[in-house]
PDB file of N, CA and C in Angstrom:
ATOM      1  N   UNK A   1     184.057  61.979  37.447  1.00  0.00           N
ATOM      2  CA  UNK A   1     183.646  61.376  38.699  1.00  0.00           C
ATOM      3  C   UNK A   1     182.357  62.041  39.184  1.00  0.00           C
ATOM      4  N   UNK A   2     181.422  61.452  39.510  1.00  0.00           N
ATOM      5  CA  UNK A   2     180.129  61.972  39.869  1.00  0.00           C
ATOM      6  C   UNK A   2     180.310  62.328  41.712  1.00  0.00           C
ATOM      7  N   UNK A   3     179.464  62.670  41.654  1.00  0.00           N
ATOM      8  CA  UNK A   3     179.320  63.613  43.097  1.00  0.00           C
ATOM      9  C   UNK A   3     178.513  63.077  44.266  1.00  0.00           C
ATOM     10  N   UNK A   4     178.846  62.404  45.232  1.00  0.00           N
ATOM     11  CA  UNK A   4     177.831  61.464  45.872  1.00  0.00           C
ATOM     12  C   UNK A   4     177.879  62.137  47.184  1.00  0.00           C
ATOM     13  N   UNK A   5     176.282  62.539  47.685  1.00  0.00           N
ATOM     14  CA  UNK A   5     176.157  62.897  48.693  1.00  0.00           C
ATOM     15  C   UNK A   5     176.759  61.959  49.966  1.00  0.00           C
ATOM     16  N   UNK A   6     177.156  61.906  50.894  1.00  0.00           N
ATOM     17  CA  UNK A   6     177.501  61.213  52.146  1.00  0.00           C
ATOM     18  C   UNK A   6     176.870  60.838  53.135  1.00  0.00           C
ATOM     19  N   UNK A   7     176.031  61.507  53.583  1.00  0.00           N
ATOM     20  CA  UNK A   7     175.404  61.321  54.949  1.00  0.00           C
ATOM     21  C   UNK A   7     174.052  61.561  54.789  1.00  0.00           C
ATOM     22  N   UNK A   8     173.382  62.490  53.534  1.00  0.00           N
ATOM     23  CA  UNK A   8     171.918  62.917  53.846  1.00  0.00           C
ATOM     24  C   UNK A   8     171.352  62.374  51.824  1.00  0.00           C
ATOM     25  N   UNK A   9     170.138  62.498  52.113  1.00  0.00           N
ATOM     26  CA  UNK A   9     169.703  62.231  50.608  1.00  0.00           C
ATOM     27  C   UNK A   9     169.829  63.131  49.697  1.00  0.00           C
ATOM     28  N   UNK A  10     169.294  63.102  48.533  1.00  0.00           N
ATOM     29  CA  UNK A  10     169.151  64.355  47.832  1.00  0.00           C
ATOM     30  C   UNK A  10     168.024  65.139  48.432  1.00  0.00           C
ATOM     31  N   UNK A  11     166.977  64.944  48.728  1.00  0.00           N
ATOM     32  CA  UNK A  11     165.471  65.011  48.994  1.00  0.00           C
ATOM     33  C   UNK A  11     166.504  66.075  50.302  1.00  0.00           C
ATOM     34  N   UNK A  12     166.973  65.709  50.849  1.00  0.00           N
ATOM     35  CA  UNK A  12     167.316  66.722  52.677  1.00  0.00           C
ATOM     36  C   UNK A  12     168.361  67.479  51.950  1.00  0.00           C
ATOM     37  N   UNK A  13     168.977  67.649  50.830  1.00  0.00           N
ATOM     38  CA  UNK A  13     170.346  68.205  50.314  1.00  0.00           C
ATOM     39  C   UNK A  13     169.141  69.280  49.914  1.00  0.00           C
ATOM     40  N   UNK A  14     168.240  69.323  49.490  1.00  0.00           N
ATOM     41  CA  UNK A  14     167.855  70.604  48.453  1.00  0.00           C
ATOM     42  C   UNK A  14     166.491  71.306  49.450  1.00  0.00           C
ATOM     43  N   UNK A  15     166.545  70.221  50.972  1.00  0.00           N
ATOM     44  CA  UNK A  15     165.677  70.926  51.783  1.00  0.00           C
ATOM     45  C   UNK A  15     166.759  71.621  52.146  1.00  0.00           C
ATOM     46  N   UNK A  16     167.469  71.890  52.674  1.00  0.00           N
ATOM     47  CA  UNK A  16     168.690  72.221  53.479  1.00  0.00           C
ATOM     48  C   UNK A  16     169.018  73.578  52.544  1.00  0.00           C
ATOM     49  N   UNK A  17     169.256  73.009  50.958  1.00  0.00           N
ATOM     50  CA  UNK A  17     169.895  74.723  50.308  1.00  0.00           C
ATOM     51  C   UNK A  17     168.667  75.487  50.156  1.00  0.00           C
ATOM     52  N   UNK A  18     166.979  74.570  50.044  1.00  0.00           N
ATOM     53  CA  UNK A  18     166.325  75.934  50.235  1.00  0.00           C
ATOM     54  C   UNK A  18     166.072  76.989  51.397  1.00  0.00           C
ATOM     55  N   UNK A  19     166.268  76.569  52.579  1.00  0.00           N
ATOM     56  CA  UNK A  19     166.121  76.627  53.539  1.00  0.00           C
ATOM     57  C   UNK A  19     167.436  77.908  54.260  1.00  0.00           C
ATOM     58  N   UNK A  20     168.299  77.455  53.262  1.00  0.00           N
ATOM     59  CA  UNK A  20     169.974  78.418  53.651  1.00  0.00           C
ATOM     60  C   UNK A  20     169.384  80.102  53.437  1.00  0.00           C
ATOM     61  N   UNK A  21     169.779  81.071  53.990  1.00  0.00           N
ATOM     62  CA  UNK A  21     169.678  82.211  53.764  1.00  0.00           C
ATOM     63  C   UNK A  21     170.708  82.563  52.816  1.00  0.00           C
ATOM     64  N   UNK A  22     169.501  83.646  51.823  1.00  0.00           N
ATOM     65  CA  UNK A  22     170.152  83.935  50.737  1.00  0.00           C
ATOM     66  C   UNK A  22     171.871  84.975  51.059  1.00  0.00           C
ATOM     67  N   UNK A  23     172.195  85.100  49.641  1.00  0.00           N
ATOM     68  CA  UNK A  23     173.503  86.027  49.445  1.00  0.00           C
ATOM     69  C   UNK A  23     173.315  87.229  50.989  1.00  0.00           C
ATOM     70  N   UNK A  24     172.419  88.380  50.174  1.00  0.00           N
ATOM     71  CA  UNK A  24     171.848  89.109  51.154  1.00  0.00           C
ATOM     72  C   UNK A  24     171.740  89.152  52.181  1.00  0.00           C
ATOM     73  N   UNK A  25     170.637  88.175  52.472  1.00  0.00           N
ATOM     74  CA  UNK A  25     170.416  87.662  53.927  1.00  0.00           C
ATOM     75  C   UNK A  25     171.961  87.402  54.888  1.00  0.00           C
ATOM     76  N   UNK A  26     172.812  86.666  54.194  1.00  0.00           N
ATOM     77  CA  UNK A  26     173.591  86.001  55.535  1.00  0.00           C
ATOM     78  C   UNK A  26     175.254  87.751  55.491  1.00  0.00           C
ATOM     79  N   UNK A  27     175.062  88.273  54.304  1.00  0.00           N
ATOM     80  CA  UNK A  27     175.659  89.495  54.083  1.00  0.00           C
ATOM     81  C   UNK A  27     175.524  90.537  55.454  1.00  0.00           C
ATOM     82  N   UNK A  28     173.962  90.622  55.834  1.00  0.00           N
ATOM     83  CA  UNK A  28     173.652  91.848  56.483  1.00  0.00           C
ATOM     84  C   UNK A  28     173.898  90.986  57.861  1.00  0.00           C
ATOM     85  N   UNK A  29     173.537  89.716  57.595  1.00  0.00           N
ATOM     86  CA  UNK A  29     174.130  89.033  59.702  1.00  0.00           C
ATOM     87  C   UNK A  29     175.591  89.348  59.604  1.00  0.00           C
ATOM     88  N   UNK A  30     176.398  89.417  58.742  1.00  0.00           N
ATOM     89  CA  UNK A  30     177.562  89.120  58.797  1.00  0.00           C
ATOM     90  C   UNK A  30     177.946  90.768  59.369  1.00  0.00           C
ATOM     91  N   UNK A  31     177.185  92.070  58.693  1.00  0.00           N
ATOM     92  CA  UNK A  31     177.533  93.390  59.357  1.00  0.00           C
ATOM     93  C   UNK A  31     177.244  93.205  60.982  1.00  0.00           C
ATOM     94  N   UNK A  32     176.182  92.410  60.883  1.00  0.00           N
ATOM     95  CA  UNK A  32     175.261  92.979  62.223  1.00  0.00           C
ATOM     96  C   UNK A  32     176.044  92.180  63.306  1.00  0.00           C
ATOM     97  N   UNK A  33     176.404  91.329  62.653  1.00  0.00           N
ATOM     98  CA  UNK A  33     177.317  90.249  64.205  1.00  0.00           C
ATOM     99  C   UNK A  33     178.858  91.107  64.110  1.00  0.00           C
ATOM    100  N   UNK A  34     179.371  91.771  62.865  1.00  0.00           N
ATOM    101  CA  UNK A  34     180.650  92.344  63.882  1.00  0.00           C
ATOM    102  C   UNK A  34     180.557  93.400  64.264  1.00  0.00           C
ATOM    103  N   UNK A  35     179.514  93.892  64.483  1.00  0.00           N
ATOM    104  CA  UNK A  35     179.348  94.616  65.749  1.00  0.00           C
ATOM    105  C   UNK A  35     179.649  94.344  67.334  1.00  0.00           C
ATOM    106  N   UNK A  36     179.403  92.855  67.458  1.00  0.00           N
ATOM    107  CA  UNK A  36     179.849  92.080  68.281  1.00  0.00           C
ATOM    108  C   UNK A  36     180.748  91.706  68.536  1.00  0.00           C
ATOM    109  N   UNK A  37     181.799  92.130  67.555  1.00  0.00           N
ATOM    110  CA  UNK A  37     183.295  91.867  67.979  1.00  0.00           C
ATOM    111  C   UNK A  37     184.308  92.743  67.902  1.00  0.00           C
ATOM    112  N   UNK A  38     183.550  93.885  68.333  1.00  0.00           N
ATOM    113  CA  UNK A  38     184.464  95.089  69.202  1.00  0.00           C
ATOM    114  C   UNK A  38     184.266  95.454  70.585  1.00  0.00           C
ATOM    115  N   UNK A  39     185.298  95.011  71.119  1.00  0.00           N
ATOM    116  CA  UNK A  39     184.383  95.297  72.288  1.00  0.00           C
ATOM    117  C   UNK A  39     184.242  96.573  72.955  1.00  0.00           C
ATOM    118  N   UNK A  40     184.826  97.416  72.163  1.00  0.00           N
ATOM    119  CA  UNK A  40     184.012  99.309  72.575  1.00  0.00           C
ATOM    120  C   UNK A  40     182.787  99.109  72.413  1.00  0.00           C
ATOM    121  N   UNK A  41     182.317  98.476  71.066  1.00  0.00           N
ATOM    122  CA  UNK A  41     181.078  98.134  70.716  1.00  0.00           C
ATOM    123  C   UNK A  41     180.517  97.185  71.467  1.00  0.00           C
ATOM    124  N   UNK A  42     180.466  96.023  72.333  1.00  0.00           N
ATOM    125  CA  UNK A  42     180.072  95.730  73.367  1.00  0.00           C
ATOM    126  C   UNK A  42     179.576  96.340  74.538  1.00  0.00           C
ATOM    127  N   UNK A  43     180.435  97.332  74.907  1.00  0.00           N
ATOM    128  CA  UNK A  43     180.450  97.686  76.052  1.00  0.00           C
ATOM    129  C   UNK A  43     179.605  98.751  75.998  1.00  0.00           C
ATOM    130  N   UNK A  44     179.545  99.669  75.027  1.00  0.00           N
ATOM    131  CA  UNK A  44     178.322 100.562  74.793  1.00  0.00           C
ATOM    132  C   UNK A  44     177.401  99.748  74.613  1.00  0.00           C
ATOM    133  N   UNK A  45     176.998  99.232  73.733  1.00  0.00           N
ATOM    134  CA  UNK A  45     175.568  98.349  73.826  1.00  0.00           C
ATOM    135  C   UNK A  45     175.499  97.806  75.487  1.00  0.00           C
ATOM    136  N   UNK A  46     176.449  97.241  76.345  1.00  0.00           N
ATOM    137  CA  UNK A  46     176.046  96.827  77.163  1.00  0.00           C
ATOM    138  C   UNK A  46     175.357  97.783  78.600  1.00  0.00           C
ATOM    139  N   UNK A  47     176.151  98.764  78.141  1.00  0.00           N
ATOM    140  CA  UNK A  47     176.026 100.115  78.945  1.00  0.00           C
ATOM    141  C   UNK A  47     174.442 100.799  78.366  1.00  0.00           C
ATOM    142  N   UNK A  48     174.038 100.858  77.627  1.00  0.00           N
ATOM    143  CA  UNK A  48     172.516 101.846  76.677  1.00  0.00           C
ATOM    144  C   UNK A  48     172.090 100.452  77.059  1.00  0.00           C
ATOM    145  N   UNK A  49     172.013  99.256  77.407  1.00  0.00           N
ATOM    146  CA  UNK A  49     170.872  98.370  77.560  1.00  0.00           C
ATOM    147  C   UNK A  49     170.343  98.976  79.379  1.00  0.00           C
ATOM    148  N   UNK A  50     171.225  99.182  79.563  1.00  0.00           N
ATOM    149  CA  UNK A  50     170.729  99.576  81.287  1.00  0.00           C
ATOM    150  C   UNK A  50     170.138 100.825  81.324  1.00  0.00           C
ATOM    151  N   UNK A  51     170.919 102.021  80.548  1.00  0.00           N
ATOM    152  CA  UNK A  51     169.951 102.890  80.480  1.00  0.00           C
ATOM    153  C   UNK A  51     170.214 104.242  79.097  1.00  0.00           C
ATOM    154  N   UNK A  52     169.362 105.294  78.649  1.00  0.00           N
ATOM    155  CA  UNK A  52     169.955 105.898  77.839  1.00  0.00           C
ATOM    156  C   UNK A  52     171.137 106.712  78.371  1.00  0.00           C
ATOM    157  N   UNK A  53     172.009 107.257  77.246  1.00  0.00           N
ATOM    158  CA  UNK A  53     173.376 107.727  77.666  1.00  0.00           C
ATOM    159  C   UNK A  53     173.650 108.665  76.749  1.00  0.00           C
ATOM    160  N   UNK A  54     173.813 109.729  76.819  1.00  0.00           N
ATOM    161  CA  UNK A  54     174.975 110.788  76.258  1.00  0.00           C
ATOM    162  C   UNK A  54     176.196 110.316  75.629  1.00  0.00           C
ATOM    163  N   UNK A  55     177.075 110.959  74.939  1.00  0.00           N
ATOM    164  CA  UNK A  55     178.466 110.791  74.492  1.00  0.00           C
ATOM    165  C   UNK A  55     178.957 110.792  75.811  1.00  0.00           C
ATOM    166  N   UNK A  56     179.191 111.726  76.100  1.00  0.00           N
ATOM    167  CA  UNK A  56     180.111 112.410  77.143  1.00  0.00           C
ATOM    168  C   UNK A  56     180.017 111.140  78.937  1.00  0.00           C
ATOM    169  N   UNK A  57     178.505 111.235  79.056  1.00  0.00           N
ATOM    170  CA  UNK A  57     178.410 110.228  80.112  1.00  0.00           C
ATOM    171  C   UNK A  57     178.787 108.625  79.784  1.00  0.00           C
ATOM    172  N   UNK A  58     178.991 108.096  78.326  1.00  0.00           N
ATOM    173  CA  UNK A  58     179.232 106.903  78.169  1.00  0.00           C
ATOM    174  C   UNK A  58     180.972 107.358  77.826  1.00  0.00           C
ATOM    175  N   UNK A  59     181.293 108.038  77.606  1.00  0.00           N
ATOM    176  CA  UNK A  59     182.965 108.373  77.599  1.00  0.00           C
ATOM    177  C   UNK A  59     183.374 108.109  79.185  1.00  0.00           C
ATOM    178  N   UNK A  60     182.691 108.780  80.408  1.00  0.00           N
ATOM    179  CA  UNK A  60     182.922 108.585  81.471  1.00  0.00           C
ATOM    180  C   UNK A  60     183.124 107.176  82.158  1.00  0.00           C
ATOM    181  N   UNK A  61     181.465 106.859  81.417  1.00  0.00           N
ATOM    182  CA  UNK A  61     181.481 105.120  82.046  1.00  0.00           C
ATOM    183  C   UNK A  61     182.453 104.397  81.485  1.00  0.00           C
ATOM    184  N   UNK A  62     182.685 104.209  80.535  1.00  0.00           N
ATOM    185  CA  UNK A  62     183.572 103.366  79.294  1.00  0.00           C
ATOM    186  C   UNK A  62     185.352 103.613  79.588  1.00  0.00           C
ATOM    187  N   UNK A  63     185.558 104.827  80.008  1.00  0.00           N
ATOM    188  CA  UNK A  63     186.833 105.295  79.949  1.00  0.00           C
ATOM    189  C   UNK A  63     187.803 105.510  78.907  1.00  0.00           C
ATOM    190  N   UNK A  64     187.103 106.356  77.811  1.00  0.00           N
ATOM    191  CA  UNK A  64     187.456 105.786  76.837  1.00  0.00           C
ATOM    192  C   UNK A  64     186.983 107.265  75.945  1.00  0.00           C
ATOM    193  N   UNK A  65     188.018 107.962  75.044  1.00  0.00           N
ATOM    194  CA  UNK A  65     187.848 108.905  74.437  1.00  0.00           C
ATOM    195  C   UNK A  65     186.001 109.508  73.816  1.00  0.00           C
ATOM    196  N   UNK A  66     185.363 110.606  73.855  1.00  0.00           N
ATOM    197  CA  UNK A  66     184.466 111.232  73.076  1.00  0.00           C
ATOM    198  C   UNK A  66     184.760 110.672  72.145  1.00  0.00           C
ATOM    199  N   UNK A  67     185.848 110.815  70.964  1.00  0.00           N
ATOM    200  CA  UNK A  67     185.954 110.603  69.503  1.00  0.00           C
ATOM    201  C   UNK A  67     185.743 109.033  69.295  1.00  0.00           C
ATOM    202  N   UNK A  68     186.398 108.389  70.073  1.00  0.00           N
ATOM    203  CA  UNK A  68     185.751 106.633  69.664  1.00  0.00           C
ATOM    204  C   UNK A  68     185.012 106.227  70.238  1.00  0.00           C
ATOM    205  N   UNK A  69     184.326 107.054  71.363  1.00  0.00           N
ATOM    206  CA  UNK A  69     182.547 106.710  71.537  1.00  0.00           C
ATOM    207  C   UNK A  69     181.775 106.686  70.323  1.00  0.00           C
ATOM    208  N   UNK A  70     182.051 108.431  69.886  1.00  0.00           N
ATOM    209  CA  UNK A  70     181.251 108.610  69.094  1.00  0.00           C
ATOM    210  C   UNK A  70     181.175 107.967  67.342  1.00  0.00           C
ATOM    211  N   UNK A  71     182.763 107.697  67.146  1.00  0.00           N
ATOM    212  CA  UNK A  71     182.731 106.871  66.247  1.00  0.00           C
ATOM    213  C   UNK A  71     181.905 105.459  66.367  1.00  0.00           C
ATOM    214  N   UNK A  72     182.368 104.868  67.025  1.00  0.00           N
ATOM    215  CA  UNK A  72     181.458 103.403  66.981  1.00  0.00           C
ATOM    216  C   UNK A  72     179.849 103.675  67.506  1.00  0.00           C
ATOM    217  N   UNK A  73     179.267 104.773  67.985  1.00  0.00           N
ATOM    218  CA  UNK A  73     178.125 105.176  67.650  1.00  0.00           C
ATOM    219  C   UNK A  73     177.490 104.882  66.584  1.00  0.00           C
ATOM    220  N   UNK A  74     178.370 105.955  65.921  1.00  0.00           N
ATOM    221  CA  UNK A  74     177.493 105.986  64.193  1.00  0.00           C
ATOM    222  C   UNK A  74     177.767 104.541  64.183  1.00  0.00           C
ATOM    223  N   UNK A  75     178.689 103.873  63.973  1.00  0.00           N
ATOM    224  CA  UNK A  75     178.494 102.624  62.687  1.00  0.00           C
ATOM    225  C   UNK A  75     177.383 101.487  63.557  1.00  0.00           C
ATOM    226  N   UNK A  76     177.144 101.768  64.699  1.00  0.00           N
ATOM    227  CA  UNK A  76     175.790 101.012  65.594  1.00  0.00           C
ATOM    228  C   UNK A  76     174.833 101.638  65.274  1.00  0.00           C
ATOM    229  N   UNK A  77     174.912 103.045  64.603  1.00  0.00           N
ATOM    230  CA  UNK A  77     173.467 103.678  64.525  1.00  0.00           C
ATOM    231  C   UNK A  77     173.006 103.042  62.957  1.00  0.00           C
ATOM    232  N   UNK A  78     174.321 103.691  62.242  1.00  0.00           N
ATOM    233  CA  UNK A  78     173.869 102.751  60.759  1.00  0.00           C
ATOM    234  C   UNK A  78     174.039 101.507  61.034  1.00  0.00           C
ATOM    235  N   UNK A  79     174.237 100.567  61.302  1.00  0.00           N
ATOM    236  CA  UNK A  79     173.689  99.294  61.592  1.00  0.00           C
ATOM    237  C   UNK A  79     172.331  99.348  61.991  1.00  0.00           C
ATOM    238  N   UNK A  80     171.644 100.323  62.471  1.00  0.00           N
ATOM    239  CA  UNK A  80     170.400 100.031  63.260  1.00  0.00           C
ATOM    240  C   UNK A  80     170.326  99.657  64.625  1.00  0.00           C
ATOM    241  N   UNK A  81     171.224  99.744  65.383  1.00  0.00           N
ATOM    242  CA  UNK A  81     171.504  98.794  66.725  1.00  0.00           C
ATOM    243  C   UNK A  81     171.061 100.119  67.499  1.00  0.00           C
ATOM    244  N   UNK A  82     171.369 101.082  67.644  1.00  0.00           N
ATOM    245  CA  UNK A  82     170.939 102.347  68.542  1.00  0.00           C
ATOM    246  C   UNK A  82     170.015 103.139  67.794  1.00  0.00           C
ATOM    247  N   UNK A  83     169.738 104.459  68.311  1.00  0.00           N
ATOM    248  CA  UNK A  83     169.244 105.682  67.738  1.00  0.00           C
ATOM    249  C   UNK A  83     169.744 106.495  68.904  1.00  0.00           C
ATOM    250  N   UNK A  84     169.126 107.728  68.536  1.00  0.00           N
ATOM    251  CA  UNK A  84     169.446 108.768  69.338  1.00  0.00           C
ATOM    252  C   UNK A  84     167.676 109.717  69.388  1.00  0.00           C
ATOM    253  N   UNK A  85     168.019 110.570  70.493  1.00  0.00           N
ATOM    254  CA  UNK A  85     167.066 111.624  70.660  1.00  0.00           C
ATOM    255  C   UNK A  85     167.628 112.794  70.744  1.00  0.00           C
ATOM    256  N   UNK A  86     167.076 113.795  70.630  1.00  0.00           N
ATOM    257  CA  UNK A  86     168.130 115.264  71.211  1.00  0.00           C
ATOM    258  C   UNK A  86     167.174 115.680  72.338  1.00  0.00           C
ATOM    259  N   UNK A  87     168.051 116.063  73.107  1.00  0.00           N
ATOM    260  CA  UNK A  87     167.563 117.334  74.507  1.00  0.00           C
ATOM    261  C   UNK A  87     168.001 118.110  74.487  1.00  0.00           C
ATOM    262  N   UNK A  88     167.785 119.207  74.022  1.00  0.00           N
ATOM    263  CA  UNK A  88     168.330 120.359  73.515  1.00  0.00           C
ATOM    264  C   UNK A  88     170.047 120.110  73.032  1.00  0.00           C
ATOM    265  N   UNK A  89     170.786 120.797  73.383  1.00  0.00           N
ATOM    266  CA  UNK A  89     171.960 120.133  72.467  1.00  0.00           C
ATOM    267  C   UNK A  89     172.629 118.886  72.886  1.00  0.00           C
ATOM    268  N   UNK A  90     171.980 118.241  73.603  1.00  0.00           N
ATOM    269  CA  UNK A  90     172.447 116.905  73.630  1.00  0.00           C
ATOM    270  C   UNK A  90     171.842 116.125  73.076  1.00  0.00           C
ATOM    271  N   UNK A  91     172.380 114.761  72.642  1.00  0.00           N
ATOM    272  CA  UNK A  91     172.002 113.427  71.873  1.00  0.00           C
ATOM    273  C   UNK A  91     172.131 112.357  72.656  1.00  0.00           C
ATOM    274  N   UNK A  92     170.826 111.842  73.296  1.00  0.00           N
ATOM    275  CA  UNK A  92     170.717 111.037  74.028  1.00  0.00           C
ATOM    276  C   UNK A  92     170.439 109.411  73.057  1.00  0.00           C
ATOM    277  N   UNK A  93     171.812 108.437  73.635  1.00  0.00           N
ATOM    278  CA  UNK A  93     171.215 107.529  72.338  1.00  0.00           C
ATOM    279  C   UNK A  93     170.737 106.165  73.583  1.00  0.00           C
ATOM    280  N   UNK A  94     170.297 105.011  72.434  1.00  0.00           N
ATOM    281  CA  UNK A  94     169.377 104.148  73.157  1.00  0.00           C
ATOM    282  C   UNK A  94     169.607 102.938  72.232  1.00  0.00           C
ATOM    283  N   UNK A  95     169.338 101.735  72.801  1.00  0.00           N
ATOM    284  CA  UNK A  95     169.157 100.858  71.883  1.00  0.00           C
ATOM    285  C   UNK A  95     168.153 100.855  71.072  1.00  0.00           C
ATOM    286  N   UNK A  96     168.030 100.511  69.836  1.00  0.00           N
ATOM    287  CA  UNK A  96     166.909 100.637  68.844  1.00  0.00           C
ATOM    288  C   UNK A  96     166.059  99.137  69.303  1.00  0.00           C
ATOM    289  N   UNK A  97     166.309  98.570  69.619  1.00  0.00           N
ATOM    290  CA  UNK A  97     165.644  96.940  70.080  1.00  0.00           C
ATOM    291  C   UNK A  97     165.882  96.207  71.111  1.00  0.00           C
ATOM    292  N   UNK A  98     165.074  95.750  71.909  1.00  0.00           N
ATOM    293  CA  UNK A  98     165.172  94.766  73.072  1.00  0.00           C
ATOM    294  C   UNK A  98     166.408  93.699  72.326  1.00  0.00           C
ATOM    295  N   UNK A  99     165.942  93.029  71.213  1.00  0.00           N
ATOM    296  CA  UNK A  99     166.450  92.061  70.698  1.00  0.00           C
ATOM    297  C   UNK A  99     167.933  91.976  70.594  1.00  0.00           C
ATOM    298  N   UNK A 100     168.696  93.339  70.589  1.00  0.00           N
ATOM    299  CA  UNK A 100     170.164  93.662  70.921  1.00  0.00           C
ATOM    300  C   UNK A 100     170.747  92.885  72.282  1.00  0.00           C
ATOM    301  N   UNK A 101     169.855  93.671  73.126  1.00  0.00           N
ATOM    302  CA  UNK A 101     170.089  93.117  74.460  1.00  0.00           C
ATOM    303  C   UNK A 101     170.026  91.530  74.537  1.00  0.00           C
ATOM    304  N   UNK A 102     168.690  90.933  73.886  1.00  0.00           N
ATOM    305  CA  UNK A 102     168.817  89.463  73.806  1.00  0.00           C
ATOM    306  C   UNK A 102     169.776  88.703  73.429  1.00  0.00           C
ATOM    307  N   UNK A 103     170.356  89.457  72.144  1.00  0.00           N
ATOM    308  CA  UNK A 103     171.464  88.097  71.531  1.00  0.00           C
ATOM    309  C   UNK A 103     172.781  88.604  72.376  1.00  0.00           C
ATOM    310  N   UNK A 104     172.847  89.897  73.284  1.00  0.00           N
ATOM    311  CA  UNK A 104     173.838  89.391  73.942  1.00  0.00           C
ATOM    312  C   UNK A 104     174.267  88.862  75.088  1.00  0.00           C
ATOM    313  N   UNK A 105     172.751  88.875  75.733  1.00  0.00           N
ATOM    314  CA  UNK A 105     172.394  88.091  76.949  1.00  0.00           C
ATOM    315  C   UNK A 105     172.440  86.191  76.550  1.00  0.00           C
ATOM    316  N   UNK A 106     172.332  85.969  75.421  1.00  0.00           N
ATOM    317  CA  UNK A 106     172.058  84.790  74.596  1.00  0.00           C
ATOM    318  C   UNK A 106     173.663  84.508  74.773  1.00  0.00           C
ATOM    319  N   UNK A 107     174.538  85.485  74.358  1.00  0.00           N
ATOM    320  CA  UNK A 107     175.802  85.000  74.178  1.00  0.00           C
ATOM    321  C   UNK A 107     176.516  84.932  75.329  1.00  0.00           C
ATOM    322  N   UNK A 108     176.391  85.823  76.069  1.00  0.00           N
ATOM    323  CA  UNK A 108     176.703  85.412  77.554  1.00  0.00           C
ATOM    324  C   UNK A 108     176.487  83.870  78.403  1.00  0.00           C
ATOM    325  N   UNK A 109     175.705  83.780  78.123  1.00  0.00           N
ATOM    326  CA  UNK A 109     174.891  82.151  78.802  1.00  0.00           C
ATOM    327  C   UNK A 109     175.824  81.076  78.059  1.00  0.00           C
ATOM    328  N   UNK A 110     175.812  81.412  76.464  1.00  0.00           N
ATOM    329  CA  UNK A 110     176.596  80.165  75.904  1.00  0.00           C
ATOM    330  C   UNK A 110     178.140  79.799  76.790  1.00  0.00           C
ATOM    331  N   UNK A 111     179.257  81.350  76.971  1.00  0.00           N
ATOM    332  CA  UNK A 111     180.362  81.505  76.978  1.00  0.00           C
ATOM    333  C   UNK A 111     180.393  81.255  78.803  1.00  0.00           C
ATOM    334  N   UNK A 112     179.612  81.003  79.456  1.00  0.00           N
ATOM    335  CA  UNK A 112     179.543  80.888  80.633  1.00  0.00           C
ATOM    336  C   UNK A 112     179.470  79.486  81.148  1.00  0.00           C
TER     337      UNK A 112
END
């Protein structure tokens, strides 16, 4: 049985798969968006978009243990979503990009 497109031509079928983001490509959205679906991980990003923060002062704001601040830190830092600075022995972290703040200001508007 042959294979018959439905709704679009061939000509828009092979614009469409060139156009798809590769293996790779849709791999690393797929890290970078579940970041977005923790919401410890929310709430720190939402908290470092207003201003930089310490462990200890985002444990305060958050209510919510040092150890799983600082865990979901790192995996936002290796994601790229934060960084940090030091002040003497503290680690002041920050969002690494406006663009953080955007897609979740973006997602807010949709869910509203």
């Amino acid at each position: 049985m042959e294979d018959k497109l439905l709704m679009i031509s061939e000509r828009n079928r092979n614009e469409v798969a060139q156009l798809l983001p590769d293996e790779d490509c849709t791999n690393k959205l797929a890290l970078y968006f579940q970041n977005f679906s923790d919401q410890t991980r929310i709430r720190i990003l939402s908290a470092l978009s207003i201003r930089e923060l310490c462990v200890n002062d985002l444990s305060k704001v958050l209510g919510q243990n040092q150890t799983t601040i600082s865990h979901q830190l790192k995996t936002l830092k290796d994601q790229g979503m934060v960084d940090c600075k030091r002040d003497g022995k503290i680690l002041i972290y920050f969002l690494k990009s406006e663009l953080v703040n955007d897609v979740m200001l973006y997602a807010v508007k949709a869910i509203v």
